[in-house]
N, C-alpha and C. Protein backbone atom coordinates (compact mmCIF):
# COMPACT_ATOMS: atom_id res chain seq x y z
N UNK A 1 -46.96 27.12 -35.26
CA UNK A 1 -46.12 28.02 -34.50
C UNK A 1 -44.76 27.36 -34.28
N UNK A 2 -43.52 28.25 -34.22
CA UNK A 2 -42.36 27.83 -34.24
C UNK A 2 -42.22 27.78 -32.75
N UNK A 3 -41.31 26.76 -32.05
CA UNK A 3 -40.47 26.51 -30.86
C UNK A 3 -39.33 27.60 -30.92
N UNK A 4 -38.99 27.34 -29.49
CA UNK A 4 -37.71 28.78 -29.12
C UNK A 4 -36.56 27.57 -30.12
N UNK A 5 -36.64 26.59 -29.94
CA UNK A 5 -35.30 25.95 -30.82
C UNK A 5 -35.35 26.36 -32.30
N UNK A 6 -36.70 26.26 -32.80
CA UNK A 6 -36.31 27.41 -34.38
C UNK A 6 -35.19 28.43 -34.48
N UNK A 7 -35.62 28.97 -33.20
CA UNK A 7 -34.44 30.40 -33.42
C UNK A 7 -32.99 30.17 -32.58
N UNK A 8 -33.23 28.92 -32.16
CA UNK A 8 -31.96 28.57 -31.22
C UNK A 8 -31.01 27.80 -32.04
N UNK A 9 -31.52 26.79 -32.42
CA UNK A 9 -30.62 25.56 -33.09
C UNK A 9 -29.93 25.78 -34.59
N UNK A 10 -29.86 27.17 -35.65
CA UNK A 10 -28.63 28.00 -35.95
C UNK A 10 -27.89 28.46 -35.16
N UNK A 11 -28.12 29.30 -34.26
CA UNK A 11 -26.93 29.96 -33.44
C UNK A 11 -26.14 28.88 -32.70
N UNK A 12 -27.02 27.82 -32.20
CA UNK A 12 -26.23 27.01 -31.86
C UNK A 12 -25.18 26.16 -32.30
N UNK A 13 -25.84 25.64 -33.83
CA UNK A 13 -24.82 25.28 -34.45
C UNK A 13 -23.52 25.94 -35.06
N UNK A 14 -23.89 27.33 -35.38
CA UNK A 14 -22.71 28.33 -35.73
C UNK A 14 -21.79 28.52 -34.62
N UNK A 15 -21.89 28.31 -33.53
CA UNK A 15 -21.59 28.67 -32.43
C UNK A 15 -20.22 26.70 -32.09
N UNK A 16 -21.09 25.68 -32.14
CA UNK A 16 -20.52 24.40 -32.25
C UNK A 16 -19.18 24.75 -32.88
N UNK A 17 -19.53 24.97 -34.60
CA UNK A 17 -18.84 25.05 -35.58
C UNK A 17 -17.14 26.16 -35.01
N UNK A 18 -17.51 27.57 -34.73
CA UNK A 18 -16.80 28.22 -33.79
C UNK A 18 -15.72 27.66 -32.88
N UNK A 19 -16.60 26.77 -32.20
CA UNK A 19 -15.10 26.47 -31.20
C UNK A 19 -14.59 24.97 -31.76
N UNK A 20 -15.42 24.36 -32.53
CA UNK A 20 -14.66 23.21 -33.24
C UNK A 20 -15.31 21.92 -31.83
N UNK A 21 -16.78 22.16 -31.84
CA UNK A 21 -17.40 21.60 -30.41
C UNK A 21 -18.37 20.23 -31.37
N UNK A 22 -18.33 19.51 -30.68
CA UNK A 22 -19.04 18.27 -30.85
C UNK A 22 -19.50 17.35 -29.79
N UNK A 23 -20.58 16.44 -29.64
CA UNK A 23 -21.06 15.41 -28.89
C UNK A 23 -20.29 13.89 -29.30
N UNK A 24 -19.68 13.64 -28.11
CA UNK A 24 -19.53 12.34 -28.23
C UNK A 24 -19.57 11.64 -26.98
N UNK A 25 -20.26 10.50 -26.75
CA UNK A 25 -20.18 9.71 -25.21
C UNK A 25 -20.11 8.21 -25.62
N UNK A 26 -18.60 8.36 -26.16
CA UNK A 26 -17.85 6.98 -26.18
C UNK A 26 -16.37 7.49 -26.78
N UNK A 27 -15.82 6.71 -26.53
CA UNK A 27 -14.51 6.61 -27.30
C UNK A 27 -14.46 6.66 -28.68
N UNK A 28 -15.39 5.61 -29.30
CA UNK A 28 -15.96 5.31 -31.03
C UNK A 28 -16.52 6.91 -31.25
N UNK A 29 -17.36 7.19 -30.92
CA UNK A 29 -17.19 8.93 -31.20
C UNK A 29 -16.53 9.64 -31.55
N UNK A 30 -16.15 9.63 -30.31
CA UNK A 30 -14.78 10.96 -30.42
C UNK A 30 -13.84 10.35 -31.39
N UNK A 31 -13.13 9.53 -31.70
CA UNK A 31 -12.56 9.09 -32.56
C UNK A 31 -13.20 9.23 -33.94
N UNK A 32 -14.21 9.15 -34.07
CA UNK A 32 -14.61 9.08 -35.40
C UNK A 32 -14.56 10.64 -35.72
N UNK A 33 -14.91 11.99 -34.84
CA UNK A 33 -14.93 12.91 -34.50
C UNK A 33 -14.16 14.22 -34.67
N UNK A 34 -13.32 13.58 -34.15
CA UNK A 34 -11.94 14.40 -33.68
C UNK A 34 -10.81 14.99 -35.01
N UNK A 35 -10.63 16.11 -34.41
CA UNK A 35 -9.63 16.56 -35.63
C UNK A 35 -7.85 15.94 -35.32
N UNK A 36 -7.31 16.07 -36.07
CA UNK A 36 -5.87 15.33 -36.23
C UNK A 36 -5.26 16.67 -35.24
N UNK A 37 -4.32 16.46 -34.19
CA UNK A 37 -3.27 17.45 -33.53
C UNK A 37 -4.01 18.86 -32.81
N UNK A 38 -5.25 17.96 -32.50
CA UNK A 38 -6.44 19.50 -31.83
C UNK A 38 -6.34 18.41 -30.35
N UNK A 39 -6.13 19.29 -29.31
CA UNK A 39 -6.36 19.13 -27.87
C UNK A 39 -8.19 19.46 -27.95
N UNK A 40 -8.67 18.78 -26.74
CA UNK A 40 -10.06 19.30 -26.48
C UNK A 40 -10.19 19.16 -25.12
N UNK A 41 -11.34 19.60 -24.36
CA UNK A 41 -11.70 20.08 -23.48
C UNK A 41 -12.96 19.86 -23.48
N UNK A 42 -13.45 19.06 -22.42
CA UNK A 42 -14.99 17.80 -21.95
C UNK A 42 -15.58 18.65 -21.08
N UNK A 43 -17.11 19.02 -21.62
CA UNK A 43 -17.50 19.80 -20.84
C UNK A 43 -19.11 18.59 -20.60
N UNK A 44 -19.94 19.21 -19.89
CA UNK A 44 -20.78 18.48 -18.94
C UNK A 44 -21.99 17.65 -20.87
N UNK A 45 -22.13 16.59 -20.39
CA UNK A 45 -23.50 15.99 -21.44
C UNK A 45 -22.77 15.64 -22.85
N UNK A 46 -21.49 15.35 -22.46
CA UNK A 46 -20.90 14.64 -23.24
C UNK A 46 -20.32 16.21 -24.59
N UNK A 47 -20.54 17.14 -24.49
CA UNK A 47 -19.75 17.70 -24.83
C UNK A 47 -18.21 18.40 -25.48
N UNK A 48 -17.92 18.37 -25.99
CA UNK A 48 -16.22 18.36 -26.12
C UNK A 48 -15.90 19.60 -27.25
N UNK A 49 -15.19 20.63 -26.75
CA UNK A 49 -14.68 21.84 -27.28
C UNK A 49 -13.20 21.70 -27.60
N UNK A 50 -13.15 22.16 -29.06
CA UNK A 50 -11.52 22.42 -29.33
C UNK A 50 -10.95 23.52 -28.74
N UNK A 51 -9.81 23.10 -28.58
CA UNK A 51 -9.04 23.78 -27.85
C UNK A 51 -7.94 24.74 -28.23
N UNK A 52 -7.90 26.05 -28.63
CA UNK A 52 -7.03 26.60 -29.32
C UNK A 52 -5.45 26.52 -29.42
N UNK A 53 -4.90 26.27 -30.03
CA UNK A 53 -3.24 25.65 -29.72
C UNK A 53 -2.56 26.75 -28.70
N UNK A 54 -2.90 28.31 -28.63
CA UNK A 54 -2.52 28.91 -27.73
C UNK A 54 -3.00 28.71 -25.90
N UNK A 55 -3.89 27.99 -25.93
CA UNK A 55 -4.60 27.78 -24.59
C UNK A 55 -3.97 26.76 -23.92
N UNK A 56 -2.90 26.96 -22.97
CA UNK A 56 -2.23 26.11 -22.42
C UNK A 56 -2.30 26.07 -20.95
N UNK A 57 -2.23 27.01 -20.38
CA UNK A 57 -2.53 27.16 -18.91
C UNK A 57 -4.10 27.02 -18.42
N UNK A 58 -4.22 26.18 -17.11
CA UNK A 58 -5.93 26.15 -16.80
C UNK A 58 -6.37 27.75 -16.53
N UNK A 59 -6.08 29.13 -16.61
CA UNK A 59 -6.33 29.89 -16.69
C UNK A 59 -6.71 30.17 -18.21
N UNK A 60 -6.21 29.73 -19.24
CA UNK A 60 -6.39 30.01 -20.78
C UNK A 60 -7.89 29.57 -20.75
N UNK A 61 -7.74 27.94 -20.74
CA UNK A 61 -8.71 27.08 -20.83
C UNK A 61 -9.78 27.44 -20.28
N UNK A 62 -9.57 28.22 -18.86
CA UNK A 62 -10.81 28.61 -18.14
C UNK A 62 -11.48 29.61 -19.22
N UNK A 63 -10.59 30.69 -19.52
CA UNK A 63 -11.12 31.79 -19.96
C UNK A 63 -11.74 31.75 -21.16
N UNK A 64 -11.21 30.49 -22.03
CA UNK A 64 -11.85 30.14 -23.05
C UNK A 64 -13.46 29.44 -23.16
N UNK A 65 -13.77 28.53 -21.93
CA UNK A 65 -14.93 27.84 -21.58
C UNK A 65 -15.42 29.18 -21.62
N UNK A 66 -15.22 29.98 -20.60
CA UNK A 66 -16.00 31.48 -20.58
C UNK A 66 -16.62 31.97 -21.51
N UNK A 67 -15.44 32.59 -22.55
CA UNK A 67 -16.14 32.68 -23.49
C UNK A 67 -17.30 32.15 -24.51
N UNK A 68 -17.04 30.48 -24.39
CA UNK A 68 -18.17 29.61 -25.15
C UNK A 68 -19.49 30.01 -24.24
N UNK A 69 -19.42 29.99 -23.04
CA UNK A 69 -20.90 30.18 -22.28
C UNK A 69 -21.40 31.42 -22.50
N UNK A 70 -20.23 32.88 -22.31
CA UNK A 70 -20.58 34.01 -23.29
C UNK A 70 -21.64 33.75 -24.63
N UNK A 71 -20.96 33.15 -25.24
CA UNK A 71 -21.88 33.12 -26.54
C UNK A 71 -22.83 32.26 -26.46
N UNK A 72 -23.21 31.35 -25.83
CA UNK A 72 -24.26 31.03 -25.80
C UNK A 72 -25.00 31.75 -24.97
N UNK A 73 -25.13 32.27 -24.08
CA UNK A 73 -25.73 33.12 -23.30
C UNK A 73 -26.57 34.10 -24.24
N UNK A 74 -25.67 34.98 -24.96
CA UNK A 74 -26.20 35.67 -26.17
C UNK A 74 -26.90 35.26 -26.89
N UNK A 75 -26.84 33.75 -27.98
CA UNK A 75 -27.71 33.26 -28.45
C UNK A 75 -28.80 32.75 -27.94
N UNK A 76 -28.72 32.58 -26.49
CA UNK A 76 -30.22 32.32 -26.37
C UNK A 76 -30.84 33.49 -25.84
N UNK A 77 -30.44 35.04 -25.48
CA UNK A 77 -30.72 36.26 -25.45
C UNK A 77 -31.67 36.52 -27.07
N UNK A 78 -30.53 36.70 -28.20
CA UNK A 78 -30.98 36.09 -29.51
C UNK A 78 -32.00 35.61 -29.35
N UNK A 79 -32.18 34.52 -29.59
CA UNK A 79 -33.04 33.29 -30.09
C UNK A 79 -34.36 33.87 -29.18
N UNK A 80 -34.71 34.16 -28.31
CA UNK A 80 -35.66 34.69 -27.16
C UNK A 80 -35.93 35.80 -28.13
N UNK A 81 -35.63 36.77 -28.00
CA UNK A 81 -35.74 38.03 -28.61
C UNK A 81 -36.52 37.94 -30.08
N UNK A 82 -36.07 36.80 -31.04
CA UNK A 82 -36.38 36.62 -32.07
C UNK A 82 -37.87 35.85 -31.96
N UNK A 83 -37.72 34.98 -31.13
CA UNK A 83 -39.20 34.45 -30.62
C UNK A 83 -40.23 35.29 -30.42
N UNK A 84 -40.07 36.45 -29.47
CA UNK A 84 -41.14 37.22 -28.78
C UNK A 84 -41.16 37.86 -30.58
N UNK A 85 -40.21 38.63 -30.95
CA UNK A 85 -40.83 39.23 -31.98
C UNK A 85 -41.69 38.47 -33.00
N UNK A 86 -41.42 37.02 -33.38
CA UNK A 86 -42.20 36.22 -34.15
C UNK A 86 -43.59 36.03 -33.58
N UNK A 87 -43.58 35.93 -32.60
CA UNK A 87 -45.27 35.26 -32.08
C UNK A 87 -46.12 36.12 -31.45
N UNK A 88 -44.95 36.99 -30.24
CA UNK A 88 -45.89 37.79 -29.22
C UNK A 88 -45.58 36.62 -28.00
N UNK A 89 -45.71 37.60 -26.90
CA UNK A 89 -45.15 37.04 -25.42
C UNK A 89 -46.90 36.02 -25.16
N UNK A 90 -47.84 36.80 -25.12
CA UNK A 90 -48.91 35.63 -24.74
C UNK A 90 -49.26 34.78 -25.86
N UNK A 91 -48.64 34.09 -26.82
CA UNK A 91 -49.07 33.46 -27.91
C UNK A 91 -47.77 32.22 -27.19
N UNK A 92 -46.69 32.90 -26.99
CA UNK A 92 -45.66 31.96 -26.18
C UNK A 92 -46.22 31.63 -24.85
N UNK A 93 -46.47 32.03 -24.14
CA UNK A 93 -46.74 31.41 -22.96
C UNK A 93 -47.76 30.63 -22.93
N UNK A 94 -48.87 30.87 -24.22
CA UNK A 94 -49.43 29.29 -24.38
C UNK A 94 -49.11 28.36 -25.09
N UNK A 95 -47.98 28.36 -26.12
CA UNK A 95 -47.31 27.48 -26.24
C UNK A 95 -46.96 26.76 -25.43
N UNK A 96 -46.26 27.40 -24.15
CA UNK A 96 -45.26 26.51 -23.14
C UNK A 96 -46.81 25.87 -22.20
N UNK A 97 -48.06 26.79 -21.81
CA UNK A 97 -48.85 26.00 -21.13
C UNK A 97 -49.32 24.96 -22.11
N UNK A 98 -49.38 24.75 -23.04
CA UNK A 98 -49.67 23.56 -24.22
C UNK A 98 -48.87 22.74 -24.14
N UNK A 99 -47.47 22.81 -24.42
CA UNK A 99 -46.68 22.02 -24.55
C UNK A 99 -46.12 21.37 -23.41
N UNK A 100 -46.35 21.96 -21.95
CA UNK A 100 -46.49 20.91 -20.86
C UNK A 100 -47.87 20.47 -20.71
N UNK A 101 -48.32 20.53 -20.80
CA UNK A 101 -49.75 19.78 -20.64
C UNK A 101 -50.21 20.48 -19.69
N UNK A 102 -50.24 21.65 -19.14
CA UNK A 102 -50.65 22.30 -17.68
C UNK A 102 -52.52 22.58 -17.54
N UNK A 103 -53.08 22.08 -18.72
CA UNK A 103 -54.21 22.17 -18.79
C UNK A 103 -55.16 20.73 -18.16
N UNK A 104 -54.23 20.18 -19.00
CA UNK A 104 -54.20 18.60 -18.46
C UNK A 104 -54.32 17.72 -16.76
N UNK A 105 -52.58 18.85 -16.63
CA UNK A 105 -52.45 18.47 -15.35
C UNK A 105 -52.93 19.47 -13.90
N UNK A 106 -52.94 20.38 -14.33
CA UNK A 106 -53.59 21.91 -13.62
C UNK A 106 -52.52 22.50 -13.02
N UNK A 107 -51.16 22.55 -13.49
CA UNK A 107 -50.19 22.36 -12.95
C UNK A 107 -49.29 23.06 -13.81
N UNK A 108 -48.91 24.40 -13.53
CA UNK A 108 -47.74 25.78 -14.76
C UNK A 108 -46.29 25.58 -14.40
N UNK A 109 -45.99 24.92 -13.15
CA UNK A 109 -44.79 24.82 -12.82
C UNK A 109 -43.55 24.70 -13.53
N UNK A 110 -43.77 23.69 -14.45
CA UNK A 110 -43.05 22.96 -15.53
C UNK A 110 -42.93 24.50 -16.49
N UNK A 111 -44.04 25.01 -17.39
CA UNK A 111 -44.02 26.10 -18.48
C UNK A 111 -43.56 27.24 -17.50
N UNK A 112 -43.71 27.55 -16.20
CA UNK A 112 -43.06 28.75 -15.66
C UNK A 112 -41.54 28.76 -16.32
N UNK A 113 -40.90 27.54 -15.76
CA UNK A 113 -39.38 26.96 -15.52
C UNK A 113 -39.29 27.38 -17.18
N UNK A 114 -40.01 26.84 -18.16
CA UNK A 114 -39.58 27.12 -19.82
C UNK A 114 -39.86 28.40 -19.98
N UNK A 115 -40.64 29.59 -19.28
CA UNK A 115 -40.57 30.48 -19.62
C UNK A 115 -39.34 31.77 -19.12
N UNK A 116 -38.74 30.97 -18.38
CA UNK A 116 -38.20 31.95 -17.38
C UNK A 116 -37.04 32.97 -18.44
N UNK A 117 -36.36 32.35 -19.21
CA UNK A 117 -35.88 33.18 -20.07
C UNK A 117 -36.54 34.51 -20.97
N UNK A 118 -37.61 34.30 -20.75
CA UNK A 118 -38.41 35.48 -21.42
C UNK A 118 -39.13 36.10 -20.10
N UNK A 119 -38.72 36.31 -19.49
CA UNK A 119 -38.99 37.45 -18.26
C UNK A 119 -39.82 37.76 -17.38
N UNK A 120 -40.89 36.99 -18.03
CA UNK A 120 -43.00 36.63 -17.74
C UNK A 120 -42.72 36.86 -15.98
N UNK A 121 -43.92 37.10 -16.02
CA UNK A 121 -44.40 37.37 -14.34
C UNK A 121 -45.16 35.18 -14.12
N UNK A 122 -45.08 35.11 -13.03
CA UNK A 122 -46.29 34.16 -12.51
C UNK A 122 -47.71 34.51 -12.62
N UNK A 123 -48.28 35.86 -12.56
CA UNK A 123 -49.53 36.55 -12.97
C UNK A 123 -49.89 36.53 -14.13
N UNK A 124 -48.51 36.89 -15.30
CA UNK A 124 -48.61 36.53 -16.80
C UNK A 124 -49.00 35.44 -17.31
N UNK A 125 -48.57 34.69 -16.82
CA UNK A 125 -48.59 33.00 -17.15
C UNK A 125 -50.11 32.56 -16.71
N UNK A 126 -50.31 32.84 -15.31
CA UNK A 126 -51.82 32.79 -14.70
C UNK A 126 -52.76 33.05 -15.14
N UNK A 127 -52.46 34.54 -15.55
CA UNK A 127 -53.69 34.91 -16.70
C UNK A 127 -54.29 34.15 -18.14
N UNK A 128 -53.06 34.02 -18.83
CA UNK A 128 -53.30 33.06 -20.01
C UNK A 128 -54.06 31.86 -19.96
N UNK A 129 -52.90 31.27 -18.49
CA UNK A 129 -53.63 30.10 -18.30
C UNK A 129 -55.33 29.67 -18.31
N UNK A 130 -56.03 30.84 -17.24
CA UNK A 130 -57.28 31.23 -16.92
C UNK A 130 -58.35 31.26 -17.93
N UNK A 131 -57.67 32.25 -18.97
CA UNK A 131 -58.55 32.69 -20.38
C UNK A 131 -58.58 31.93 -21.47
N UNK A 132 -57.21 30.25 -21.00
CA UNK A 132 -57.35 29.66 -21.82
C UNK A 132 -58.11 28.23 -21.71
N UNK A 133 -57.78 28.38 -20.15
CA UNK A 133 -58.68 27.21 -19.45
C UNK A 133 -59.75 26.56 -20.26
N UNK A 134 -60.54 27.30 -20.24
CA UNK A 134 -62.59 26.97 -21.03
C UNK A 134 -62.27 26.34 -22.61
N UNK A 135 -61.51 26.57 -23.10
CA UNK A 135 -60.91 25.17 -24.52
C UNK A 135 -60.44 24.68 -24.18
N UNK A 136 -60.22 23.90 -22.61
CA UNK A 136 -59.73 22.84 -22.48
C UNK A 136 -60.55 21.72 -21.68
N UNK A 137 -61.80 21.76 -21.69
CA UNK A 137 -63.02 21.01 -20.64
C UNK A 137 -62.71 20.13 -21.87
């Protein structure tokens, strides 16, 4: 079974590529990195977005970050959407109770928090959990 990053980590990268965005957390990075006569703009986890030569005022800049969170917002709307249609909503929610260990630990808290983008109830999740319990003694 595929992870939500199957359907995430294209859009994401098309999306990188888009604003001219890259990771760097050093100087040696970004330097190695960086385009010749492009301003950028440091956003949180080491992050760094090009900056369009028209974006000059912190109102531009704002409106431009905007937009990048716009589109990611969408892609992971996307990427969700593409998930449920690949697997089915309870085939995912035992993924996420699998992949935290909630069987293990007796404990959904963690797979609630990963499911929350796909819309699930706490009852949804409960249930699975329940019916999936007995393959896990």
């Amino acid at each position: 079974m595929q992870y939500f990053s199957h359907f995430f980590q294209p859009l994401y990268t098309n999306i990188l590529e888009q604003y001219g965005g890259f990771f760097a957390f050093g100087t040696e990075q970004f330097e190695k990195q960086k385009k010749p006569d492009t301003r950028y703009i440091s956003l949180d986890g080491g992050l760094l977005l090009a900056l369009p030569p028209d974006a000059t005022t912190a109102e531009q800049k704002k409106a431009y970050v905007q937009r990048y969170f716009d589109d990611l917002d969408k892609a992971i709307e996307q990427a969700t959407k593409e998930d449920i249609e690949a697997h089915g909503i309870d085939r995912i929610i035992s993924r996420e109770l699998n992949n935290h260990e909630c069987f293990y630990t007796g404990d959904i808290s963690d797979a609630l928090r990963a499911l929350q983008k796909y819309n699930v109830t706490e009852e949804q999740v409960r249930a699975i959990y329940r019916a999936e319990l007995k393959f896990h003694d």
